[in-house]
Structure formats: C-alpha cells, structure tokens
PDB file of N, CA and C in Angstrom:
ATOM      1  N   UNK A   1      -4.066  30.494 -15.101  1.00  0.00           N
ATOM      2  CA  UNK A   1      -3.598  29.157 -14.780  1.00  0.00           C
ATOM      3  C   UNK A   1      -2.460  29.276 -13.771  1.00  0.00           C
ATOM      4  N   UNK A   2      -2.283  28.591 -12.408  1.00  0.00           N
ATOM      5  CA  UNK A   2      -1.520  28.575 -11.810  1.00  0.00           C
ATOM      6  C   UNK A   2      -0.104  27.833 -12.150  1.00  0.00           C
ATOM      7  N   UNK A   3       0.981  28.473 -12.150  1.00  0.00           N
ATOM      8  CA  UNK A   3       2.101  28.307 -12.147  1.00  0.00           C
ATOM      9  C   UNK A   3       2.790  27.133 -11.206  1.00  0.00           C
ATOM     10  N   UNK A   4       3.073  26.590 -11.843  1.00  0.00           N
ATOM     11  CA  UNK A   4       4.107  25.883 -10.751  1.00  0.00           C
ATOM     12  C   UNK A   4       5.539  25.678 -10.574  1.00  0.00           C
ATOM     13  N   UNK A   5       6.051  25.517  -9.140  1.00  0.00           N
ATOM     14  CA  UNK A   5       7.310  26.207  -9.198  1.00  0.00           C
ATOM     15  C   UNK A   5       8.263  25.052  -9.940  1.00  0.00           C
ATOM     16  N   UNK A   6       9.805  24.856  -9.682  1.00  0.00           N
ATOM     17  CA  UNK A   6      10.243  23.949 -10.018  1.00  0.00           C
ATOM     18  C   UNK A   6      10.203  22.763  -9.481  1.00  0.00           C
ATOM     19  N   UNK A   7      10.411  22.906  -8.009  1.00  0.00           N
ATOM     20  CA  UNK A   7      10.028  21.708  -7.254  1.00  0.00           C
ATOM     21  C   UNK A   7       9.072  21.059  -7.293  1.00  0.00           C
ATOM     22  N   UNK A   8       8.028  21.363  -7.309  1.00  0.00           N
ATOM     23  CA  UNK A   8       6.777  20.956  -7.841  1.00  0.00           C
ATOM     24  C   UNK A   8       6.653  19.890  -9.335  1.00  0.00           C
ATOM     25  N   UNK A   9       7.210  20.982 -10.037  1.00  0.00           N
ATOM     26  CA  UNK A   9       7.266  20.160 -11.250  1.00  0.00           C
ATOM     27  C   UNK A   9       8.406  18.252 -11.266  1.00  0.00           C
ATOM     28  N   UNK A  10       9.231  18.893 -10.472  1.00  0.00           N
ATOM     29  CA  UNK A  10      10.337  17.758  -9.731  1.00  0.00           C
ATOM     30  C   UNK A  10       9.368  16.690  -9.245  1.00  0.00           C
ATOM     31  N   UNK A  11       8.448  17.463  -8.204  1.00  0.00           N
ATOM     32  CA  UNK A  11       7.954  16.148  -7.146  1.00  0.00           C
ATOM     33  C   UNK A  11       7.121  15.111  -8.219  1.00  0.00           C
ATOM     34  N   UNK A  12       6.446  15.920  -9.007  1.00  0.00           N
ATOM     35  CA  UNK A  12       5.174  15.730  -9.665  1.00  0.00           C
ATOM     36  C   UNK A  12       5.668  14.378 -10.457  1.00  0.00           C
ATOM     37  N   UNK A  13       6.967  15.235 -11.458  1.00  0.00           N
ATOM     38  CA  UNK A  13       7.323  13.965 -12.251  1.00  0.00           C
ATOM     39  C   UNK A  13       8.047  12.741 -11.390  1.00  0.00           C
ATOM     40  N   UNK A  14       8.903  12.749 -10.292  1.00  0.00           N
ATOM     41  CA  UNK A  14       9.104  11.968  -9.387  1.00  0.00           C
ATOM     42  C   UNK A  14       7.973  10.712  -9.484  1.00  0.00           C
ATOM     43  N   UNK A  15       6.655  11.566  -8.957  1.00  0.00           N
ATOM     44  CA  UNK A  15       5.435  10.952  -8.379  1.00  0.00           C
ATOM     45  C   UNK A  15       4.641   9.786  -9.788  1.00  0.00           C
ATOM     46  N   UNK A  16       5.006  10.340 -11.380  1.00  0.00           N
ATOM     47  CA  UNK A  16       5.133   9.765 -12.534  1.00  0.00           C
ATOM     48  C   UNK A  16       6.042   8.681 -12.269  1.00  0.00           C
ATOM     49  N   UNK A  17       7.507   9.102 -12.658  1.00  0.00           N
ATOM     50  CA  UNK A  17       8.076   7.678 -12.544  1.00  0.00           C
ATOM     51  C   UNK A  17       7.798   6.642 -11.438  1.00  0.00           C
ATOM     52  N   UNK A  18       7.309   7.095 -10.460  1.00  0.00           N
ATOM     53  CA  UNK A  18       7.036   5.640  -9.611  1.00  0.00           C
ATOM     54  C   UNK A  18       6.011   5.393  -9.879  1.00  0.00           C
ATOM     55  N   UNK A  19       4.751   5.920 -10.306  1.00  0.00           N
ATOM     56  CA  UNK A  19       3.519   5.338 -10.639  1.00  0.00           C
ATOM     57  C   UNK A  19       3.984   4.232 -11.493  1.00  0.00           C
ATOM     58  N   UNK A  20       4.934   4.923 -13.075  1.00  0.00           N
ATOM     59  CA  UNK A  20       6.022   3.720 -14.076  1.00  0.00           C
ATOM     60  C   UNK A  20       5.967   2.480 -13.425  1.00  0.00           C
ATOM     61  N   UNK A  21       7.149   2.739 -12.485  1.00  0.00           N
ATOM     62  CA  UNK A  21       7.767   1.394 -11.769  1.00  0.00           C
ATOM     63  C   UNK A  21       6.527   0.733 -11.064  1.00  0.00           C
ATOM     64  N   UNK A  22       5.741   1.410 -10.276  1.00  0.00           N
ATOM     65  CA  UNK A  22       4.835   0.233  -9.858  1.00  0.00           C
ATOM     66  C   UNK A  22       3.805  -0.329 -10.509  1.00  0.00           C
ATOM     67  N   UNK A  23       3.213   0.150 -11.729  1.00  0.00           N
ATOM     68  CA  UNK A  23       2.391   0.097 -12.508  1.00  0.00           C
ATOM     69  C   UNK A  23       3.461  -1.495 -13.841  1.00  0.00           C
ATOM     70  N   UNK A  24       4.474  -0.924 -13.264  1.00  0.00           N
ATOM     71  CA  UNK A  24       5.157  -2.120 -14.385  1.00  0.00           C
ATOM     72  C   UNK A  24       5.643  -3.188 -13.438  1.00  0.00           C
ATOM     73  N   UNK A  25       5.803  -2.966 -12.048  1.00  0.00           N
ATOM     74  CA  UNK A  25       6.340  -4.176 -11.714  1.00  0.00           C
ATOM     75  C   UNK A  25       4.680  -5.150 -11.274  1.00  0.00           C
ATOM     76  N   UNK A  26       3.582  -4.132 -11.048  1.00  0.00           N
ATOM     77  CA  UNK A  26       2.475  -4.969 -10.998  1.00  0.00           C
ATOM     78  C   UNK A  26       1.906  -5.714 -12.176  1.00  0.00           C
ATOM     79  N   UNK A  27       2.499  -5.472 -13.284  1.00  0.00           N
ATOM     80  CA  UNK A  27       1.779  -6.394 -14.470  1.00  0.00           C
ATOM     81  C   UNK A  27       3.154  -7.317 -14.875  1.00  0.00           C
ATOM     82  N   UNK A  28       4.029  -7.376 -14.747  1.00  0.00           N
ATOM     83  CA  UNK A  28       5.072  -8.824 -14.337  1.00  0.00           C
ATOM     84  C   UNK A  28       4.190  -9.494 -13.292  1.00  0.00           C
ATOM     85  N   UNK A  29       3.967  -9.747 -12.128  1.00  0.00           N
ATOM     86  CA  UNK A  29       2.978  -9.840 -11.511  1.00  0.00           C
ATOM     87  C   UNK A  29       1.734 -10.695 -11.607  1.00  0.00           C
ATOM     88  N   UNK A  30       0.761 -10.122 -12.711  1.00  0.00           N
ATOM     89  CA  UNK A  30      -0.542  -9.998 -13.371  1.00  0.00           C
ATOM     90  C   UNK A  30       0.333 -11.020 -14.670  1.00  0.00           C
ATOM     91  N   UNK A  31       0.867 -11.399 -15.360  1.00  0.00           N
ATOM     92  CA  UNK A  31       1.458 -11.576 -16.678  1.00  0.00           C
ATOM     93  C   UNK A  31       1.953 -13.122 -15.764  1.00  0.00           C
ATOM     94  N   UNK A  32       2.437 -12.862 -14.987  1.00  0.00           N
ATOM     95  CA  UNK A  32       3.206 -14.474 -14.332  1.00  0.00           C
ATOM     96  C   UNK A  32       2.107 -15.088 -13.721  1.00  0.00           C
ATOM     97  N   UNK A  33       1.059 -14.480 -12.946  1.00  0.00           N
ATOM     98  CA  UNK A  33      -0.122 -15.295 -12.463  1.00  0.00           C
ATOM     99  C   UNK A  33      -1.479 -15.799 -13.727  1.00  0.00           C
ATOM    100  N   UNK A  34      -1.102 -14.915 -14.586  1.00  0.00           N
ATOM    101  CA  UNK A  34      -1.988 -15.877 -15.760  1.00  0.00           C
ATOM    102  C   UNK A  34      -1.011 -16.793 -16.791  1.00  0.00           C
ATOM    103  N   UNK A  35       0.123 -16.996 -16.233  1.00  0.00           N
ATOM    104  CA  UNK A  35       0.518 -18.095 -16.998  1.00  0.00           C
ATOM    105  C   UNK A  35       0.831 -19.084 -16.055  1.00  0.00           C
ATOM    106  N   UNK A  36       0.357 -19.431 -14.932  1.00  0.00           N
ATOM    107  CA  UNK A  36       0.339 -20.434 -14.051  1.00  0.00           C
ATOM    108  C   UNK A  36      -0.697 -21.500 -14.659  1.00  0.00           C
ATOM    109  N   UNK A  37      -0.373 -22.435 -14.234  1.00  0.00           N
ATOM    110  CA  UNK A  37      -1.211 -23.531 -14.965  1.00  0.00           C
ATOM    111  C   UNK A  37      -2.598 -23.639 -13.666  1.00  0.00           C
ATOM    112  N   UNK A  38      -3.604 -23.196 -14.751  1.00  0.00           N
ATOM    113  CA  UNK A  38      -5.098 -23.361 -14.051  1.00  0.00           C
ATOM    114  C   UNK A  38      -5.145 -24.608 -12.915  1.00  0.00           C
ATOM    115  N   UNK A  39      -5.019 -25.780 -13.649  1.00  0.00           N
ATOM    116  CA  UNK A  39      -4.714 -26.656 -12.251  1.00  0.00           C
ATOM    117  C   UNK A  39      -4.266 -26.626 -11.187  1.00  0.00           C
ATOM    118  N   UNK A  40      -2.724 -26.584 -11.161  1.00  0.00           N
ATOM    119  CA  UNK A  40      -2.393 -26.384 -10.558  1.00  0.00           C
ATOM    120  C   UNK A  40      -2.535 -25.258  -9.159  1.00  0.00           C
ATOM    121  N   UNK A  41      -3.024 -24.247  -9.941  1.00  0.00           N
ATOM    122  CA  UNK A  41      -3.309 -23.087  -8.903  1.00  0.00           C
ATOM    123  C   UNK A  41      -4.643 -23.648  -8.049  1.00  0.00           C
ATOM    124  N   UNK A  42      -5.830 -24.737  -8.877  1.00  0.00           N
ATOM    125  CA  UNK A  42      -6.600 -24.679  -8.101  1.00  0.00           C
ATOM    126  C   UNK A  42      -6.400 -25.727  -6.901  1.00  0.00           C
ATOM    127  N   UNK A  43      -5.790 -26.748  -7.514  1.00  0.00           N
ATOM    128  CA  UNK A  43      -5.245 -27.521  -6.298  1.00  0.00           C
ATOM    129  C   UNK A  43      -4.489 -26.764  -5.089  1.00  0.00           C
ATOM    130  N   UNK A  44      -3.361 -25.199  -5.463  1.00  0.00           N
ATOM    131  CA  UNK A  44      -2.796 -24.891  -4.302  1.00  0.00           C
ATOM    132  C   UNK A  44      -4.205 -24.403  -3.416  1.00  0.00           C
ATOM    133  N   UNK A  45      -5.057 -23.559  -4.053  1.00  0.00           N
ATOM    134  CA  UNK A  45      -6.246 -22.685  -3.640  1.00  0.00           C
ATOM    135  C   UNK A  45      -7.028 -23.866  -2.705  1.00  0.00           C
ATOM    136  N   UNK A  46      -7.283 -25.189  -3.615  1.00  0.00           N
ATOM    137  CA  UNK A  46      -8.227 -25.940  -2.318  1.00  0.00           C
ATOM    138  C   UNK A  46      -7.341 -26.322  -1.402  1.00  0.00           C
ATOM    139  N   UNK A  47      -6.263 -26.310  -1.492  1.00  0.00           N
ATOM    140  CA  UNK A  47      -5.702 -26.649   0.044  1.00  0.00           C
ATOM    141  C   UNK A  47      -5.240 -25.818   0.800  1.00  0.00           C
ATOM    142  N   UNK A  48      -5.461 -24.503   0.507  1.00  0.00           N
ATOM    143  CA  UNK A  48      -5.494 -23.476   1.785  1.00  0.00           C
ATOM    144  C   UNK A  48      -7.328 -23.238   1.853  1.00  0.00           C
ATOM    145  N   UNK A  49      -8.057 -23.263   0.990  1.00  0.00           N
ATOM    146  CA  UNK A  49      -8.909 -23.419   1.654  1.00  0.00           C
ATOM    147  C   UNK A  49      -9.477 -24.233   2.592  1.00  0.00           C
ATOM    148  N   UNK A  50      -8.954 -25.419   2.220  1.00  0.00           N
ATOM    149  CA  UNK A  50      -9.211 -26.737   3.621  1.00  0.00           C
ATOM    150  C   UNK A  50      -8.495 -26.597   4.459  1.00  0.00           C
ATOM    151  N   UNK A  51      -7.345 -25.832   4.784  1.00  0.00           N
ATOM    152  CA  UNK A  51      -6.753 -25.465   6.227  1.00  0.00           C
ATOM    153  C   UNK A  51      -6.955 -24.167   6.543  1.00  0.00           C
ATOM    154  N   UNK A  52      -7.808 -23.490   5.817  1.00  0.00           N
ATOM    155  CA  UNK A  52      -8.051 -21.814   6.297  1.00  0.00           C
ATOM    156  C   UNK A  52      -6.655 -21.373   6.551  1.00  0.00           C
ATOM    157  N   UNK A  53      -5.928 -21.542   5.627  1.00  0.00           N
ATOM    158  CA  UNK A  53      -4.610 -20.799   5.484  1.00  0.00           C
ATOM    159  C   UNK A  53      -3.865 -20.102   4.293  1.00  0.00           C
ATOM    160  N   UNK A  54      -5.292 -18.799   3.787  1.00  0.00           N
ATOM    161  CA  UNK A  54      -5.194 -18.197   2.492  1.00  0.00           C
ATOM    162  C   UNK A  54      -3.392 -17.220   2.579  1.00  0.00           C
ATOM    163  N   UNK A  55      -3.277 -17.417   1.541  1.00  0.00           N
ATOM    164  CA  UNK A  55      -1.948 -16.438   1.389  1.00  0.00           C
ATOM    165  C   UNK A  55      -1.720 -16.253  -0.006  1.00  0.00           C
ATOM    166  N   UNK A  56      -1.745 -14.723  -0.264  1.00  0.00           N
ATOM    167  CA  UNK A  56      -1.341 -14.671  -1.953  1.00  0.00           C
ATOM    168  C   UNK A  56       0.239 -15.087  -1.961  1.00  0.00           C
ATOM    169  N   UNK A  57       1.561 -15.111  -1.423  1.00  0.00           N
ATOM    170  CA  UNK A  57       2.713 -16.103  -1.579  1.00  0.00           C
ATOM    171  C   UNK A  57       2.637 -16.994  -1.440  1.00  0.00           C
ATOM    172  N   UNK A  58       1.561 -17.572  -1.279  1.00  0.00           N
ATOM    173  CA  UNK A  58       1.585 -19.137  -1.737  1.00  0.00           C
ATOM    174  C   UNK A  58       0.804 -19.963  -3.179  1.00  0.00           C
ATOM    175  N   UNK A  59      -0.242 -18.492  -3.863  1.00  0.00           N
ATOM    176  CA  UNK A  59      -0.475 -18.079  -4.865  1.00  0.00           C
ATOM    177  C   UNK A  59       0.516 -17.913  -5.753  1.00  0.00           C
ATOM    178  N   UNK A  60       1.479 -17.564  -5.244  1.00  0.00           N
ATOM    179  CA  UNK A  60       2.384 -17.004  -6.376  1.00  0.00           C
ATOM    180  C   UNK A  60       2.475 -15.753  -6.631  1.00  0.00           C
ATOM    181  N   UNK A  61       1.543 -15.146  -5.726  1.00  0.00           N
ATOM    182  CA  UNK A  61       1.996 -13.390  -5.901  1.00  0.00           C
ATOM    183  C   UNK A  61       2.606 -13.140  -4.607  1.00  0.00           C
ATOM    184  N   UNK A  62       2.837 -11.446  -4.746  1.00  0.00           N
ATOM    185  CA  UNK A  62       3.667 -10.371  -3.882  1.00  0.00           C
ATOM    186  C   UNK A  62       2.845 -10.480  -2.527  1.00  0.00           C
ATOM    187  N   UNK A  63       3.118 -10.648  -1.184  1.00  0.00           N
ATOM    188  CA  UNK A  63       2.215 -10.416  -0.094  1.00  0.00           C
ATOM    189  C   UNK A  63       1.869  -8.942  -0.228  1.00  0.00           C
ATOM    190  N   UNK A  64       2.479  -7.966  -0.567  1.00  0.00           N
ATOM    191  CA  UNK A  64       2.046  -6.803  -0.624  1.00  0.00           C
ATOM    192  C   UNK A  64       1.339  -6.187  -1.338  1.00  0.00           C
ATOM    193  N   UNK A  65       0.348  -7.371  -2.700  1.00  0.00           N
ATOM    194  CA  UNK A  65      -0.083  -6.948  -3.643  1.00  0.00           C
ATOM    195  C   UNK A  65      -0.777  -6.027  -3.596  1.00  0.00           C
ATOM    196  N   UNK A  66      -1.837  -6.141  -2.768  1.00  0.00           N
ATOM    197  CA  UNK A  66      -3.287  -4.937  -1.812  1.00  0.00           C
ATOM    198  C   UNK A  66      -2.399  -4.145  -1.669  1.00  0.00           C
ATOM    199  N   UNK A  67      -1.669  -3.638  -1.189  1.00  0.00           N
ATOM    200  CA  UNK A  67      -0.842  -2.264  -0.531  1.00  0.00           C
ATOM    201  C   UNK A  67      -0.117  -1.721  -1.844  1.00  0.00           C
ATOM    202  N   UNK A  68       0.369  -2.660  -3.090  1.00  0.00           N
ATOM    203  CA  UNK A  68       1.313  -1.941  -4.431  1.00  0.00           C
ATOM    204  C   UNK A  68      -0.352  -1.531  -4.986  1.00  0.00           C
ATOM    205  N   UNK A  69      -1.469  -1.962  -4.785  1.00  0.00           N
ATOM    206  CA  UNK A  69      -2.499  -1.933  -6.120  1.00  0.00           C
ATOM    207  C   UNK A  69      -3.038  -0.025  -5.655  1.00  0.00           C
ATOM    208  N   UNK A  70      -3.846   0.011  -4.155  1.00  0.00           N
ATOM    209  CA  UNK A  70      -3.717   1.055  -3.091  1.00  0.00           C
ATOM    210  C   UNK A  70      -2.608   2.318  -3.890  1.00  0.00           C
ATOM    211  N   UNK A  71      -1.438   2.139  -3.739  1.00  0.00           N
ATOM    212  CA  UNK A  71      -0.245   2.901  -3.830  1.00  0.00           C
ATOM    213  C   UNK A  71      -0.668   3.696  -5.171  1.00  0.00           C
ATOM    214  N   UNK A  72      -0.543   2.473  -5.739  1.00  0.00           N
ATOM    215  CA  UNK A  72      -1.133   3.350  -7.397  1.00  0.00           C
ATOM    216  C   UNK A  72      -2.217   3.861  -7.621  1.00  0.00           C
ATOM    217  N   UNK A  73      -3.260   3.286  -6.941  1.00  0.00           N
ATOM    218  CA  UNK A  73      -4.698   4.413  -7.270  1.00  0.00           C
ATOM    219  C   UNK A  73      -4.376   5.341  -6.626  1.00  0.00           C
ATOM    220  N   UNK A  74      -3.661   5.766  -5.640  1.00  0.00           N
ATOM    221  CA  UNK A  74      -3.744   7.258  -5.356  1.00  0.00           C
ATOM    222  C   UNK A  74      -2.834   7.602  -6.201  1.00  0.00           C
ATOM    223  N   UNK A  75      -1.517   7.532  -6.262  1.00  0.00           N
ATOM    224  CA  UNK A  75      -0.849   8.352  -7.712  1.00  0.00           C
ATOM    225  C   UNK A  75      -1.304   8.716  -8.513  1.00  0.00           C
ATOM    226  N   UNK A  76      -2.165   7.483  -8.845  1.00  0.00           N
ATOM    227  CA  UNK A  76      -2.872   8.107 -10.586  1.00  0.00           C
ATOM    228  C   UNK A  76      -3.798   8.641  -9.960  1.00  0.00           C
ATOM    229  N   UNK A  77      -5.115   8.849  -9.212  1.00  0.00           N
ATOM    230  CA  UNK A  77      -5.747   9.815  -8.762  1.00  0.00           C
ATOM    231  C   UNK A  77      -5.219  11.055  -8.487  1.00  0.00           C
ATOM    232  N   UNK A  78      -4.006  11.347  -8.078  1.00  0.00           N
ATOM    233  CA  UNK A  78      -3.473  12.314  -7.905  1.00  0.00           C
ATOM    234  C   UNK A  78      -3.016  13.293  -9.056  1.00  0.00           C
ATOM    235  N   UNK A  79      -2.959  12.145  -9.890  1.00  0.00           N
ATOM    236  CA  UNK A  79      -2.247  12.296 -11.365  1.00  0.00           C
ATOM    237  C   UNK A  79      -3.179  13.203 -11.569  1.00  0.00           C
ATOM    238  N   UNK A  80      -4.545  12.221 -12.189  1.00  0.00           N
ATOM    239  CA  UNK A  80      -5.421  12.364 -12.934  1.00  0.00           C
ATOM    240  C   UNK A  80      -6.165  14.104 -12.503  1.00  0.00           C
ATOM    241  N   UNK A  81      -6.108  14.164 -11.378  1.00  0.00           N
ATOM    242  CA  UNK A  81      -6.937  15.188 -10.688  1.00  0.00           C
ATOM    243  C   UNK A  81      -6.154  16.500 -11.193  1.00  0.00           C
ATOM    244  N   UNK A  82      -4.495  16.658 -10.971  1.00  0.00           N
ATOM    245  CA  UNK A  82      -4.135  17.873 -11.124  1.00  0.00           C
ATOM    246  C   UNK A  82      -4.247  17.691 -13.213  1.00  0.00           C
ATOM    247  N   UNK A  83      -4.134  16.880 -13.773  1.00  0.00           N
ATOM    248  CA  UNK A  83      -3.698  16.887 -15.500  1.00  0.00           C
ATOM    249  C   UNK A  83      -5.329  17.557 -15.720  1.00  0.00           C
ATOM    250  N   UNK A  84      -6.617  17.189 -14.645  1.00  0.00           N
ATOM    251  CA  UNK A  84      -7.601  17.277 -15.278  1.00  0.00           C
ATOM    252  C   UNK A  84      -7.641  19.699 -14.577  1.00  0.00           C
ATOM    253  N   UNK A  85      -7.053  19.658 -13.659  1.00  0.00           N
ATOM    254  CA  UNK A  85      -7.335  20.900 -13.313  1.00  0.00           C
ATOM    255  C   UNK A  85      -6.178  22.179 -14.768  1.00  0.00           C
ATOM    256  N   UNK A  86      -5.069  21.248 -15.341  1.00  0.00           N
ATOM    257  CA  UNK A  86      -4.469  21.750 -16.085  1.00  0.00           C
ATOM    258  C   UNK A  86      -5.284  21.968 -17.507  1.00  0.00           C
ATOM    259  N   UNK A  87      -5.853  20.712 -18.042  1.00  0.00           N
ATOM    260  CA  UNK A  87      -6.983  20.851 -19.386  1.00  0.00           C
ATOM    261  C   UNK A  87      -8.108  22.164 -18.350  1.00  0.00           C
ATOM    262  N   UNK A  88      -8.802  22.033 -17.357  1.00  0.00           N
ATOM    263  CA  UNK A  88      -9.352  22.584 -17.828  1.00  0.00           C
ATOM    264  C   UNK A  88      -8.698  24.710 -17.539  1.00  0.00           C
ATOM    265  N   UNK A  89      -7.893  24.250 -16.925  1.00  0.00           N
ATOM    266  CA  UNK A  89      -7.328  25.981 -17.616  1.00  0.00           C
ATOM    267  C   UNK A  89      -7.061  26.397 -18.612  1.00  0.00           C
ATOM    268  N   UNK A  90      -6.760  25.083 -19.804  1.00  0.00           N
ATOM    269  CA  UNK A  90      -6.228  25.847 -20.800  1.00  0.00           C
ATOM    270  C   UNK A  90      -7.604  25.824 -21.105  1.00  0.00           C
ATOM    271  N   UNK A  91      -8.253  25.158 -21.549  1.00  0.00           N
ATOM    272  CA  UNK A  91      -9.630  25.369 -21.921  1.00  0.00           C
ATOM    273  C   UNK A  91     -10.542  26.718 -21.560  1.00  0.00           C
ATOM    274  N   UNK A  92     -10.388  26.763 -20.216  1.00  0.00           N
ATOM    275  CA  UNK A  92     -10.652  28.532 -19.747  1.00  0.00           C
ATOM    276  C   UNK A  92     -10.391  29.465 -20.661  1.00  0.00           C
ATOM    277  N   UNK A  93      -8.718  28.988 -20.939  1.00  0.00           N
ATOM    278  CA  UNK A  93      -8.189  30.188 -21.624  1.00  0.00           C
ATOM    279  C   UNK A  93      -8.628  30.430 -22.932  1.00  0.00           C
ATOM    280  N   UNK A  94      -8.674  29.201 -23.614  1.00  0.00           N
ATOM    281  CA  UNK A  94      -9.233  29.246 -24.982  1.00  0.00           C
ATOM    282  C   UNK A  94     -10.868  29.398 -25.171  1.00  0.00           C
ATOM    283  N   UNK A  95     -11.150  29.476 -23.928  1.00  0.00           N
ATOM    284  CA  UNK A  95     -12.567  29.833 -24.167  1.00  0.00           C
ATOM    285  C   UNK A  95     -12.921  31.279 -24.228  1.00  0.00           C
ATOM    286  N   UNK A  96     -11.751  31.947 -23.342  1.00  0.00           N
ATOM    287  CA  UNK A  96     -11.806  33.397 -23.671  1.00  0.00           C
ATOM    288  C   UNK A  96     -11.374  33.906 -24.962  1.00  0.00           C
ATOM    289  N   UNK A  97     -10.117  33.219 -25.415  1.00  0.00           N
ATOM    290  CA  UNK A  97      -9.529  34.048 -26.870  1.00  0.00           C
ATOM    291  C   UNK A  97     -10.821  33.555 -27.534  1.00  0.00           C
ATOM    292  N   UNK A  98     -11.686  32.772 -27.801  1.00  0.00           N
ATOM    293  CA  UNK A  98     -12.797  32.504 -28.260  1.00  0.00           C
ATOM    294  C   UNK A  98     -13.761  33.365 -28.122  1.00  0.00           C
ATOM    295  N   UNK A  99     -13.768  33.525 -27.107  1.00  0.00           N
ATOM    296  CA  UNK A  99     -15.251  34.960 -26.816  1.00  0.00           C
ATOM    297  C   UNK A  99     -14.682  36.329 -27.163  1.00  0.00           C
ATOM    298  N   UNK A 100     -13.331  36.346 -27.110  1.00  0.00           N
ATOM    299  CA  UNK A 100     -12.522  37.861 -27.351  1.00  0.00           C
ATOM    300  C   UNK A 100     -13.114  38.017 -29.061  1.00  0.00           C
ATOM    301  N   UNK A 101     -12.813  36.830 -29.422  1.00  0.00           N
ATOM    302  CA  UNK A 101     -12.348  37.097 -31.157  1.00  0.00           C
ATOM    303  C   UNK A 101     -13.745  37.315 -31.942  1.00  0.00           C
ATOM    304  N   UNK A 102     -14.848  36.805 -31.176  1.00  0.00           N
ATOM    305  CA  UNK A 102     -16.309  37.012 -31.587  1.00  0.00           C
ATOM    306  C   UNK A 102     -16.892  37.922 -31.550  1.00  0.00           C
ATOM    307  N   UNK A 103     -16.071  38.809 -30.092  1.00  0.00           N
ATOM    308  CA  UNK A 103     -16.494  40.295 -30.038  1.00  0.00           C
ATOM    309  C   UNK A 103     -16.121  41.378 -30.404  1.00  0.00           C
ATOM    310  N   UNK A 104     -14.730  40.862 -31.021  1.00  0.00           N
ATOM    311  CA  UNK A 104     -13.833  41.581 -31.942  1.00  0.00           C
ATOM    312  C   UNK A 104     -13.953  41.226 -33.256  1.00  0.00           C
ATOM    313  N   UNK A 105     -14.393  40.156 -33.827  1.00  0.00           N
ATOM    314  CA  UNK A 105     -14.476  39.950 -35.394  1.00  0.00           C
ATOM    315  C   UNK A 105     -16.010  40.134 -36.204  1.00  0.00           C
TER     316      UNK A 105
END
C-alpha cells in the first residue's frame, strides 16, 4: 500500500473540509428553496418565462449554484476514488494473510 507523505495527508483532509463547507452551505440552499411557498415561486418562474429572463437569483438561489454543485462532484469523486484505492489495499493485504494462513495452517 502506498504511503503517503504528510502533505498529502494535509491537502487531502483540506480537500474534506471544503467538500464539509460546500456540501453544507449547498443544502441551506436546497432546505430554503423547498420552503418557499409553491405559489409563489411559480408565479416568479412564469414571469421570467414570459420575458425570457431565467435567473436562479431571482429563484431565490446562489447564481453560482451549477459551479458550487460541479465543485463538489469532483471532490467527492476525488474523494471517493483514492478511499476506494485505500479499501482495496487493505483488502490485498488481507487477502494475502488469508492465503498465507491456509498454507500454513
């Protein structure tokens, strides 16, 4: 299993806590746009649709929502990819003390 240095381990968890923060400031977000009153939202919605003048801040969300949602699938892809290359080393490993102990017991 490859080692990693300290920095690494630094960036990595770094790269955790902001997944945190954006993963939590996007469901404040998600949590305030489903407690908008259904009406209301659809009345704002048909009247940017009748002037072809869509805007999620006028929705009531972040203009940057697409770019925070983006941000986080690669983190957690990033996440997900090295946690999944870590299971499967240990798994390697325990697959050997496994084959050791069968050929030894």
């Amino acid at each position: 299993m490859k080692r990693l240095s300290l920095e690494e381990c630094q960036r990595d968890l770094a790269a955790l806590d902001a997944a945190d923060k954006l993963t939590a400031s996007l469901k404040v977000e998600i949590d305030r746009f489903k407690e908008m009153d259904t009406g209301a939202l659809m009345k704002k919605a048909m009247g940017m649709l009748m002037s072809g003048n869509l805007s999620l801040e006028a929705l009531g969300l972040p203009v940057n929502l697409f770019e925070q949602l983006e941000h986080l699938e690669k983190l957690n892809g990033v996440a997900r990819l090295k946690y999944r290359s870590v299971v499967e080393a240990q798994k390697q490993q325990l697959d050997e003390i496994e084959s050791a102990e069968v050929d030894h017991g």
